[in-house]
Protein backbone atom coordinates (compact mmCIF):
# COMPACT_ATOMS: atom_id res chain seq x y z
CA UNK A 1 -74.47 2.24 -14.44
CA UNK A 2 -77.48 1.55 -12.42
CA UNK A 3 -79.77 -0.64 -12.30
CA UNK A 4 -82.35 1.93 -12.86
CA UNK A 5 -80.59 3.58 -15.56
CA UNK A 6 -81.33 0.35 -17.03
CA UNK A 7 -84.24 0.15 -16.68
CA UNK A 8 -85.36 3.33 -18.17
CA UNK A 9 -84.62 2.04 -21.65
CA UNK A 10 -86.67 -0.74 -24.46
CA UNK A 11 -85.01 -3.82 -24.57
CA UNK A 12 -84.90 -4.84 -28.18
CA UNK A 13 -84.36 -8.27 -30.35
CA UNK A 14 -81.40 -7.60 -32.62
CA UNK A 15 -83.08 -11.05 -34.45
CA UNK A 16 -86.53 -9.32 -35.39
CA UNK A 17 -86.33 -5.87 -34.21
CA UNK A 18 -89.36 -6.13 -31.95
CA UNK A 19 -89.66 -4.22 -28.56
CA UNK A 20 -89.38 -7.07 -25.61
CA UNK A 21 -90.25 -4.75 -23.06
CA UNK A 22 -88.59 -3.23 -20.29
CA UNK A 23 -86.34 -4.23 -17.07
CA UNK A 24 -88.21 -4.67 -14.68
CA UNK A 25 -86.16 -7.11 -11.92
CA UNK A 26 -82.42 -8.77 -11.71
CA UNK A 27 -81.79 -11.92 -10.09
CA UNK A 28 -78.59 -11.60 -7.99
CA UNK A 29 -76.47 -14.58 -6.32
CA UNK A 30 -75.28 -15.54 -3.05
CA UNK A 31 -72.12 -13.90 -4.15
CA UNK A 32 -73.51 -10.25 -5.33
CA UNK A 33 -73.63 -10.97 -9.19
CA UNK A 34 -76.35 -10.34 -11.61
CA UNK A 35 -77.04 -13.82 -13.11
CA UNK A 36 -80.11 -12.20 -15.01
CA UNK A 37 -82.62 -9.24 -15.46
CA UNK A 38 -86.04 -10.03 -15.80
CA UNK A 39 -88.28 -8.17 -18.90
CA UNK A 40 -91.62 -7.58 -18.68
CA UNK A 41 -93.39 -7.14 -21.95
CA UNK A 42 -95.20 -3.68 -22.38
CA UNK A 43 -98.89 -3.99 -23.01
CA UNK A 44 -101.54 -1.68 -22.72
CA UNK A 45 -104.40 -3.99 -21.64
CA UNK A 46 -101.84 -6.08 -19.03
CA UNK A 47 -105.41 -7.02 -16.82
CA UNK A 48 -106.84 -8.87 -20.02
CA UNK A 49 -103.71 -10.81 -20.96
CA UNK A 50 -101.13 -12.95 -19.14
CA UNK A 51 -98.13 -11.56 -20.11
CA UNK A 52 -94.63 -14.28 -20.11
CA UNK A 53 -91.45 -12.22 -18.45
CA UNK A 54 -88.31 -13.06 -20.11
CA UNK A 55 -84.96 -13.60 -18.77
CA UNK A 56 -81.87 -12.00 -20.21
CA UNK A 57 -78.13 -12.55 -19.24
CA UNK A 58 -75.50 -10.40 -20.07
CA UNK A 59 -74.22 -12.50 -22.54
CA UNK A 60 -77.19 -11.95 -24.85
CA UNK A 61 -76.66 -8.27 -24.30
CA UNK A 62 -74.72 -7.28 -27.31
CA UNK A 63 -74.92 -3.52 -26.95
CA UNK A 64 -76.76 -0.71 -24.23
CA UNK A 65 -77.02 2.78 -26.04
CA UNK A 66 -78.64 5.95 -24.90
CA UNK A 67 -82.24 4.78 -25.42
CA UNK A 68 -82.37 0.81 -25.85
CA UNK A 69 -80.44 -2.42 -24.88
CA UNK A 70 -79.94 -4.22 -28.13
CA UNK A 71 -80.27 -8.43 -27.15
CA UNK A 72 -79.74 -11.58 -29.33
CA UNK A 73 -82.18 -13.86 -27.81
């Protein structure tokens, strides 16, 4: 899978069920690995609010399905 692939899909909180946002960025190491991706929330009016990115590893990521990456935060 690519990193793109990933990034087409929601990221969602198995704890609440809200929508996090999307992939936007991952954070790679001197030695090639992904250490994290980077979500951006989804907002409309993103020029009127600051919006906080929010790091996931893949240890939070408890499942990736056709249309969303399900996370425990």
């Amino acid at each position: 899978m690519n990193l793109s692939d990933l990034q087409r899909k929601d990221v969602v909180s198995l704890d609440d069920g809200k929508k996090l946002g999307r992939i936007v960025d991952a954070s790679i190491t001197d030695n090639g690995f992904i250490s994290y991706f980077v979500v951006m929330p989804v907002r409309f009016f993103r020029f009127w609010k600051s919006s906080s990115e929010i790091t996931i590893t893949f240890t939070q990521i408890k499942r990736i399905g056709a249309d969303v990456i399900l996370v425990e935060l």
